[in-house]
C-alpha atoms as a PDB file:
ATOM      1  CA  UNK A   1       0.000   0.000   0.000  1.00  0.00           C
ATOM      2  CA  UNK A   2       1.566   3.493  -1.508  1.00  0.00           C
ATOM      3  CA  UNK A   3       0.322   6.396   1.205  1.00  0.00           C
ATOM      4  CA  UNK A   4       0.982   9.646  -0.064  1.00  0.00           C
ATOM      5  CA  UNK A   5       3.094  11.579   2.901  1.00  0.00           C
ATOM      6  CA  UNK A   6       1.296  14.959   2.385  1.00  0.00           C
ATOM      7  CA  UNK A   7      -2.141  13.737   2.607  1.00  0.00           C
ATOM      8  CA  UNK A   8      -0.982  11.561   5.710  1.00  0.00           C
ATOM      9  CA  UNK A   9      -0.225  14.869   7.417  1.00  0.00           C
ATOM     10  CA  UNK A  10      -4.336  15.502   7.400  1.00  0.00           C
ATOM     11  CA  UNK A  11      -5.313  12.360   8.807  1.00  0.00           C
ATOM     12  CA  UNK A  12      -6.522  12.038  12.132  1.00  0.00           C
ATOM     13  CA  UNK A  13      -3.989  10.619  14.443  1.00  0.00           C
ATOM     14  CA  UNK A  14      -5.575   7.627  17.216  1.00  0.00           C
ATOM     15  CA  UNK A  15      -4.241   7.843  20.430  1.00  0.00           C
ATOM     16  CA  UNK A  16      -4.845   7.555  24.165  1.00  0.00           C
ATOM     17  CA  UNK A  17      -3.166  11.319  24.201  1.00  0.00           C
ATOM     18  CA  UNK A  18      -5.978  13.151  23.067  1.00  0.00           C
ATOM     19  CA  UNK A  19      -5.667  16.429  20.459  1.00  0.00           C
ATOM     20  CA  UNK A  20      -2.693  15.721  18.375  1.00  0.00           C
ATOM     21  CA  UNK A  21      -2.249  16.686  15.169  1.00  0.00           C
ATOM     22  CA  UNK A  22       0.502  15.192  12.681  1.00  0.00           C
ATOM     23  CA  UNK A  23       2.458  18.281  11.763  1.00  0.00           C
ATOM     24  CA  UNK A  24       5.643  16.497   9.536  1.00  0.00           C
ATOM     25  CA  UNK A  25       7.725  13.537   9.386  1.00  0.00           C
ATOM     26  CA  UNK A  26      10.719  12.665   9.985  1.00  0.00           C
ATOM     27  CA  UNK A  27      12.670  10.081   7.819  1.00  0.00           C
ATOM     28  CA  UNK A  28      16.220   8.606   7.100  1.00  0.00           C
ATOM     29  CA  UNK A  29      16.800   8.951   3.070  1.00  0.00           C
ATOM     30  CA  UNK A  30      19.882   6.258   3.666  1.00  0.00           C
ATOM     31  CA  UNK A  31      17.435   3.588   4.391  1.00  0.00           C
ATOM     32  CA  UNK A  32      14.134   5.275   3.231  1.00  0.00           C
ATOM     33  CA  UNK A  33      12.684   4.485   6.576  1.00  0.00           C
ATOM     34  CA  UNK A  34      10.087   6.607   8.442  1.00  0.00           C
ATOM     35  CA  UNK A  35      11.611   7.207  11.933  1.00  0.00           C
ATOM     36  CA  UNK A  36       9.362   9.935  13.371  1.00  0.00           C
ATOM     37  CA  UNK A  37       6.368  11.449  13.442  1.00  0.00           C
ATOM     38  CA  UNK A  38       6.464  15.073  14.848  1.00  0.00           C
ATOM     39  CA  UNK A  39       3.090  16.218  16.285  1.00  0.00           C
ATOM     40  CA  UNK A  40       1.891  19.110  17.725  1.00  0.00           C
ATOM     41  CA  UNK A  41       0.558  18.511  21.036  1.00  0.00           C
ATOM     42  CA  UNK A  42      -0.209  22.139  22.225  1.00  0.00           C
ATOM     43  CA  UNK A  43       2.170  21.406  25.050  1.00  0.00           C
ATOM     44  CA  UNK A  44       4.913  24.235  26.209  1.00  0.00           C
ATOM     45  CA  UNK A  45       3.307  26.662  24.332  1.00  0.00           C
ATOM     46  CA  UNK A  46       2.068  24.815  21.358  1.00  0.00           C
ATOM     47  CA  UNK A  47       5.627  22.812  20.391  1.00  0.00           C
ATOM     48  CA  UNK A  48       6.172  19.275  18.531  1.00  0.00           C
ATOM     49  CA  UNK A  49       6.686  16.587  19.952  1.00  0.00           C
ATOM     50  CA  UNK A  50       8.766  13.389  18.150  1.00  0.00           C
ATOM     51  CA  UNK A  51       7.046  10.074  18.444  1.00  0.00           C
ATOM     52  CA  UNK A  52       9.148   6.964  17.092  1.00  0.00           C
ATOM     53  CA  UNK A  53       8.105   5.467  14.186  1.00  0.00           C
ATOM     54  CA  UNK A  54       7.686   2.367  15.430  1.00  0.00           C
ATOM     55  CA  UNK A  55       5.142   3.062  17.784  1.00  0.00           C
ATOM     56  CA  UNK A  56       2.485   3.903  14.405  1.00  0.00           C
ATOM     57  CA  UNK A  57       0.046   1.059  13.935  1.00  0.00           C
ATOM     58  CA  UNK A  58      -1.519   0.312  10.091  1.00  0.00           C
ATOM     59  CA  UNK A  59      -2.305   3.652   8.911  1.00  0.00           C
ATOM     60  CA  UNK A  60      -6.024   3.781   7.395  1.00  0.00           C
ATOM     61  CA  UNK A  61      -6.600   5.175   4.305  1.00  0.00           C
ATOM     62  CA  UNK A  62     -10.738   4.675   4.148  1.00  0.00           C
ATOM     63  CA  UNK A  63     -10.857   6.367   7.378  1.00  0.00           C
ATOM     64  CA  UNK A  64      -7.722   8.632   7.091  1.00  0.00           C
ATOM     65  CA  UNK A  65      -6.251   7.614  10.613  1.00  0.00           C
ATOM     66  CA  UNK A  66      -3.114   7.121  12.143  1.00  0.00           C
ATOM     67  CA  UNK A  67      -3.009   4.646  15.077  1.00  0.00           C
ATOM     68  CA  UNK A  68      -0.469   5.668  17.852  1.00  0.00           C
ATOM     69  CA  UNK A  69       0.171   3.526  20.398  1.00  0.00           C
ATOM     70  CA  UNK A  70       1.461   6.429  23.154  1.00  0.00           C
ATOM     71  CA  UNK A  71      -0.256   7.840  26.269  1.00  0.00           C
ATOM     72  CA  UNK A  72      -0.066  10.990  27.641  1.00  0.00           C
ATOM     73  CA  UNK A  73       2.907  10.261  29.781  1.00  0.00           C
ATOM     74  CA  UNK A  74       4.777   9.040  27.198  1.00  0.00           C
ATOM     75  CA  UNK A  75       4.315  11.922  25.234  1.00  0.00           C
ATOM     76  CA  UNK A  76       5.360  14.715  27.874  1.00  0.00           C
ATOM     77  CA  UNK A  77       8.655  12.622  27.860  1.00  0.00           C
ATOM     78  CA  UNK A  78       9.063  12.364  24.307  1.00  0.00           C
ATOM     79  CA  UNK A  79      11.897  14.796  22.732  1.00  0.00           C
ATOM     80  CA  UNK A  80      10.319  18.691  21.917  1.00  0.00           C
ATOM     81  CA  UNK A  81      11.202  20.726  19.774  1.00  0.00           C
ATOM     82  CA  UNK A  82       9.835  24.434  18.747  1.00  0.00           C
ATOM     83  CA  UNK A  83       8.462  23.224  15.419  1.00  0.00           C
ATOM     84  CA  UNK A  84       9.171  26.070  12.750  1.00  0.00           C
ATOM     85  CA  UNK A  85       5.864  26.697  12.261  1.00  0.00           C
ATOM     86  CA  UNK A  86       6.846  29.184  10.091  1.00  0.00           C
ATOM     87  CA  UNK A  87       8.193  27.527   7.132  1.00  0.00           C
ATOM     88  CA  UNK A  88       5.129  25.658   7.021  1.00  0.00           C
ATOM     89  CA  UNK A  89       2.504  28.355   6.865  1.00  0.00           C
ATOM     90  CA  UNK A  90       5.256  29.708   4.308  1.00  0.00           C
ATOM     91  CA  UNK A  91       4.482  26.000   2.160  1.00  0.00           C
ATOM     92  CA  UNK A  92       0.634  26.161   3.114  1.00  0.00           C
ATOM     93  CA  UNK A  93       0.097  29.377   2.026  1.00  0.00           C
ATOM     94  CA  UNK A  94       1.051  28.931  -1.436  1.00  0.00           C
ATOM     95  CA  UNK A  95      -1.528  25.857  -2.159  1.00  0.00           C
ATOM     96  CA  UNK A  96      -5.093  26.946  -3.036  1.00  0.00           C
ATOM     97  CA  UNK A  97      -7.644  26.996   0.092  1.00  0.00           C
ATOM     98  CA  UNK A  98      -8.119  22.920  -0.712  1.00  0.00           C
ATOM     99  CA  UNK A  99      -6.144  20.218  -2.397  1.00  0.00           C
ATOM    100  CA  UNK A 100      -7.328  17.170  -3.435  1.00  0.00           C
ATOM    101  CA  UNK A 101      -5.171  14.187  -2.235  1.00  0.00           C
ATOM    102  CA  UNK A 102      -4.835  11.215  -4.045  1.00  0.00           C
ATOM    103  CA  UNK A 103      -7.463   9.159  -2.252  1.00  0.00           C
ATOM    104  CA  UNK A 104     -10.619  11.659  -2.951  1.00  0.00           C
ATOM    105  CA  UNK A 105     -10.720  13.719   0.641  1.00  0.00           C
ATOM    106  CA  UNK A 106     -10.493  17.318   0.304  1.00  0.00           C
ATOM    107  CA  UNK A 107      -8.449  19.115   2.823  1.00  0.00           C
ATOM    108  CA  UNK A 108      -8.096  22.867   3.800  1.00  0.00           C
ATOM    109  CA  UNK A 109      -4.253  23.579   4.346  1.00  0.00           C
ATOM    110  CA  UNK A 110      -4.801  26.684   5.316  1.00  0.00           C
ATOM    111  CA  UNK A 111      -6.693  25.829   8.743  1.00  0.00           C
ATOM    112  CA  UNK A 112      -4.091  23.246   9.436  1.00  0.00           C
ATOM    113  CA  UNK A 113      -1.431  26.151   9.325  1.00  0.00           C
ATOM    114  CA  UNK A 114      -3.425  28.638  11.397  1.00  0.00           C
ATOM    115  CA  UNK A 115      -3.361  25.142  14.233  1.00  0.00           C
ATOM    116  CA  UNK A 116       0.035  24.528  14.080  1.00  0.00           C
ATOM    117  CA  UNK A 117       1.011  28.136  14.999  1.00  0.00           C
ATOM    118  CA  UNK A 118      -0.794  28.810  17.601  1.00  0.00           C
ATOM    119  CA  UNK A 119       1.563  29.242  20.716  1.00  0.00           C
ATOM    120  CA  UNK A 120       4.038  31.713  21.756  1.00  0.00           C
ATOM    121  CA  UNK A 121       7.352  31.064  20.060  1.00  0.00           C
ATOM    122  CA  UNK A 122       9.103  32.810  23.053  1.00  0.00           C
ATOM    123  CA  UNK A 123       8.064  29.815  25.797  1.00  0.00           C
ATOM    124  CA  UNK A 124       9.519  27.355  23.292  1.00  0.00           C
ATOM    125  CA  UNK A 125      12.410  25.001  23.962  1.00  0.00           C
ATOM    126  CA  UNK A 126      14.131  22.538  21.686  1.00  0.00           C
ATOM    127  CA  UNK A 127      15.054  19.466  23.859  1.00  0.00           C
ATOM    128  CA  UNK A 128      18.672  18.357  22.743  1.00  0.00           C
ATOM    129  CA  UNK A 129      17.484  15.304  22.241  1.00  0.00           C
ATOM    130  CA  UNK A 130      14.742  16.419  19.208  1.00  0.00           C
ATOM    131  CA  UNK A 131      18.499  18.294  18.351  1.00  0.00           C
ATOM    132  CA  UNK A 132      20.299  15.553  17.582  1.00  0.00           C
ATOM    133  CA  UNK A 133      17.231  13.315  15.966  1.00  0.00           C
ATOM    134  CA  UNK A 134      16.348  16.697  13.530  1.00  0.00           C
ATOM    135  CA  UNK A 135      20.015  16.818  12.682  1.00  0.00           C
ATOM    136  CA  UNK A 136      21.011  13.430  11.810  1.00  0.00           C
ATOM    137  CA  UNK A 137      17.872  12.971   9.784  1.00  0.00           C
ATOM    138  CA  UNK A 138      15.539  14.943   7.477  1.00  0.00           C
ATOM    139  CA  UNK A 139      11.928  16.225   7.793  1.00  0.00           C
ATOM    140  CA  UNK A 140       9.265  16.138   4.441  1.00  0.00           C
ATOM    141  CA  UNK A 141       8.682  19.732   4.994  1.00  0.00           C
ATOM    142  CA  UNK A 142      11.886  20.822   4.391  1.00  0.00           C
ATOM    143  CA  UNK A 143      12.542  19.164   0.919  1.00  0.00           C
ATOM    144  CA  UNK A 144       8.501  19.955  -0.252  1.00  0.00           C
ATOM    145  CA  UNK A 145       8.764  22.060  -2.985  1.00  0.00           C
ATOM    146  CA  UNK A 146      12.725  22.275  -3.723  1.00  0.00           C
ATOM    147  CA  UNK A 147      13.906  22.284  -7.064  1.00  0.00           C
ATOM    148  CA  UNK A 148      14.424  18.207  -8.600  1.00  0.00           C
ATOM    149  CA  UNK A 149      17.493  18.147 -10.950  1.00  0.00           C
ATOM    150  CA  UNK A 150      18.205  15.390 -13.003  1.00  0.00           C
ATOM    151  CA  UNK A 151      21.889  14.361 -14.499  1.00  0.00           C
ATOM    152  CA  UNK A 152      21.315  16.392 -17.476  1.00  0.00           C
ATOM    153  CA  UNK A 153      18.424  19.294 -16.552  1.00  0.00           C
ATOM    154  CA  UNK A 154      16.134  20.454 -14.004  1.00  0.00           C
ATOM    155  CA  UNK A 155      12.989  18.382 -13.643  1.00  0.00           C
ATOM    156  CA  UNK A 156      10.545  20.284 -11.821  1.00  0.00           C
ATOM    157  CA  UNK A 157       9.877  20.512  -8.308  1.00  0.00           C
ATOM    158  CA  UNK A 158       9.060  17.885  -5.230  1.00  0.00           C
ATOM    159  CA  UNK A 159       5.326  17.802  -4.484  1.00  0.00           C
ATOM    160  CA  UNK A 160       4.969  14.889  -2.561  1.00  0.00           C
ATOM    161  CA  UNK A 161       6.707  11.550  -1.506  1.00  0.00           C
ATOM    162  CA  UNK A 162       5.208   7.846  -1.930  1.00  0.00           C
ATOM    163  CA  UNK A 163       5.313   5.530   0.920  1.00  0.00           C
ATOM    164  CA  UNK A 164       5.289   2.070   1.426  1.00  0.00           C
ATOM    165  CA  UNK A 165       2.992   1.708   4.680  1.00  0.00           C
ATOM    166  CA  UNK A 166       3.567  -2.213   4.970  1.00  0.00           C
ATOM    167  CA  UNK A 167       7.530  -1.941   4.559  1.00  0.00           C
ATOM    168  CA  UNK A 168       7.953   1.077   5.786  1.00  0.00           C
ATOM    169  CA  UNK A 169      10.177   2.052   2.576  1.00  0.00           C
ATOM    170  CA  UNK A 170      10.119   5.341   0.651  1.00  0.00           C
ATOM    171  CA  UNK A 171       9.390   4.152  -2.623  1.00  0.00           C
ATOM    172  CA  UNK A 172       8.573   7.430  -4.853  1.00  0.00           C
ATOM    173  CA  UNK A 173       9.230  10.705  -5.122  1.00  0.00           C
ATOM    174  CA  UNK A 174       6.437  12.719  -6.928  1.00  0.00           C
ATOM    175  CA  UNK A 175       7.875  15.532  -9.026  1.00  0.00           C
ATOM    176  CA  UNK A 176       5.604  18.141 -10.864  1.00  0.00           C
ATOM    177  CA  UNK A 177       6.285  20.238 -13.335  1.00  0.00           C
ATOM    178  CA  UNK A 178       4.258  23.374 -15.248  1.00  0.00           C
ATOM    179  CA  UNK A 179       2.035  25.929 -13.775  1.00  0.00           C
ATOM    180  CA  UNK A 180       0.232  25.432 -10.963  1.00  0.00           C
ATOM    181  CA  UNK A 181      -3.258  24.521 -12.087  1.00  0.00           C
ATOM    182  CA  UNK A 182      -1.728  22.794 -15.159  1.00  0.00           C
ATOM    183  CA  UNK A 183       1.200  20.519 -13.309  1.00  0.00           C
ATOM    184  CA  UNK A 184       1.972  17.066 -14.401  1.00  0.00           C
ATOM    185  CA  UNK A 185       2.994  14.790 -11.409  1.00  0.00           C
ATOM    186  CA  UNK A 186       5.030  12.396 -11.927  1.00  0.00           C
ATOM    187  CA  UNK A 187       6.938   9.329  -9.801  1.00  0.00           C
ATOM    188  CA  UNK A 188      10.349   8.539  -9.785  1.00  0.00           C
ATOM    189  CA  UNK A 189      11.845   6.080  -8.114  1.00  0.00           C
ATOM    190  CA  UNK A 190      13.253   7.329  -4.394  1.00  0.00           C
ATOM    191  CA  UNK A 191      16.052   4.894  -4.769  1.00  0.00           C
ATOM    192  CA  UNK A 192      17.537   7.282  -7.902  1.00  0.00           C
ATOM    193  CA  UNK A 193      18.326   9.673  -5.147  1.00  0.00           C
ATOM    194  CA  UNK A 194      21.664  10.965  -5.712  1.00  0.00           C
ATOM    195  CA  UNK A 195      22.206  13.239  -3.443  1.00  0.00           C
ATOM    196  CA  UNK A 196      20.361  16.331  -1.881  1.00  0.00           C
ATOM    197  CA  UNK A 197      21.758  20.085  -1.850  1.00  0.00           C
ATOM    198  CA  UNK A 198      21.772  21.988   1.325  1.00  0.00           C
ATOM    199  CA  UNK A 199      20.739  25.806   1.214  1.00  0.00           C
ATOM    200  CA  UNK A 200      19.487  28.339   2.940  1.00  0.00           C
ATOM    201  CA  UNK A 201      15.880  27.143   1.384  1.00  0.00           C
ATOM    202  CA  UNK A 202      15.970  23.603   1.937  1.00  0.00           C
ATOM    203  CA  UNK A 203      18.382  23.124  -1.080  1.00  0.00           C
ATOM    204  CA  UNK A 204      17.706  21.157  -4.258  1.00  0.00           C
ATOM    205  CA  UNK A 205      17.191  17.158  -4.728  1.00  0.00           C
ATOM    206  CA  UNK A 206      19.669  15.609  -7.763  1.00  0.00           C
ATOM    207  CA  UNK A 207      18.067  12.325  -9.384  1.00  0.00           C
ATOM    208  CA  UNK A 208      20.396   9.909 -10.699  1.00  0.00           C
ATOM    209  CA  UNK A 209      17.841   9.983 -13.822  1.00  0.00           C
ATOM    210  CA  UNK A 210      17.997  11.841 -16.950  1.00  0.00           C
ATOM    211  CA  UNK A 211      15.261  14.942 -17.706  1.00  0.00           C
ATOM    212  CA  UNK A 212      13.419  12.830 -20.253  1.00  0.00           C
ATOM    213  CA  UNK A 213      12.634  10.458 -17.718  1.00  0.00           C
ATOM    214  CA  UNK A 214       9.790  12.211 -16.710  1.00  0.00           C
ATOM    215  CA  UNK A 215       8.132  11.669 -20.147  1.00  0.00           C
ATOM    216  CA  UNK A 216       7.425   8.144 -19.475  1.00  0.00           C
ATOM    217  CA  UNK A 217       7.087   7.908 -15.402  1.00  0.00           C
ATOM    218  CA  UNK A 218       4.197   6.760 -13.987  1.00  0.00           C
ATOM    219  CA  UNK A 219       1.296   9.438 -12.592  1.00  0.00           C
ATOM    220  CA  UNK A 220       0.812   9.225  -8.896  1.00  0.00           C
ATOM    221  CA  UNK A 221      -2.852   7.626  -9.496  1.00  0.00           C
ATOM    222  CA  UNK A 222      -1.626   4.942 -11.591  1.00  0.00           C
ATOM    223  CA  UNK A 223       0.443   3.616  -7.972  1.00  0.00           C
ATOM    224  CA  UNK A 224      -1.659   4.553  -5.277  1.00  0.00           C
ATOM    225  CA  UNK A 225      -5.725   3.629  -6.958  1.00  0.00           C
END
């Protein structure tokens, strides 16, 4: 089962701590494993929290849940960091006022922003612990929307990555291209990765691929209907 990682970040997440809301993810592109999810708890002034990985049951796509097996407790003891809310109301308030994602379910972006940044940034703490995980691995909404480069030409830009819920493996990256009502999405393998960019902006991705391979990818509905 291919989940798309954008439209995850919508779902509902099930837990015995109540009012959480799946604000990014945190993954290793070395082994294309999931190893985080970062939620916003509306603890310490409305920070993130990271929950392992491991602790996610079967995510639901019918009824757009996450299961997450962690209590309350566990959660106030789980690494915190601030969040950086802005660079995501910075990415959500670019996309119209609802996107479609790829399983039908319309979604208002904007509203999720105006949640995650509630709080008062100067009550915030990073734990050194959410340090250390946020700098030895990488988060989906810092490579959303930076430039995709293949050997020969730029490709487009990254709009969403493909996940493989039962092997927890990052499968697809989907790169669109064109203007923004008109884009064609396309997936390319995650494993092509050749190596990402830093910049002040997230950077750029580079795709052991040529240009032309976009031509004859597959669309993101031919993988995940």
């Amino acid at each position: 089962m291919l989940l798309s990682l954008t439209d995850m970040l919508t779902w509902t997440i099930a837990a015995d701590a109540p009012d959480l809301v799946l604000s990014d993810l945190v993954f290793d592109a070395g082994t294309r494993q999931l190893v985080y999810l970062s939620l916003g708890t509306g603890m310490g002034g409305g920070g993130q929290a990271l929950a392992p990985a491991s602790l996610m049951g079967r995510p639901d796509p019918q009824t757009r849940r996450v299961p997450l097996r962690i209590t309350e407790e566990e959660l106030s003891r789980a690494p915190h960091w601030t969040g950086e809310t802005a660079q995501i109301d910075a990415l959500f308030g670019v996309m119209p006022p609802l996107v479609v994602g790829p399983f039908g379910a319309t979604h208002a972006p904007l509203a999720l922003a105006a949640m995650l940044g509630s709080g008062d940034d100067a009550e915030r703490q990073t734990d050194p612990r959410a340090e250390a995980a946020l700098d030895r691995y990488d988060r989906l909404g810092r490579w959303l929307e930076r430039p995709v480069f293949g050997r020969d030409a730029e490709m487009g830009h990254l709009a969403d990555i493909l996940w493989n819920a039962e092997a927890n493996r990052l499968d697809y990256f989907i790169v669109a291209h064109g203007g923004f009502f008109s884009q064609d999405r396309r997936a390319l393998p995650f494993s092509s990765l050749s190596h990402r960019a830093p910049g002040a902006k997230g950077g750029h991705l580079v795709l052991d691929l040529p240009a032309s391979e976009m031509e004859t990818a597959p669309t993101p509905d031919h993988l995940t209907s």
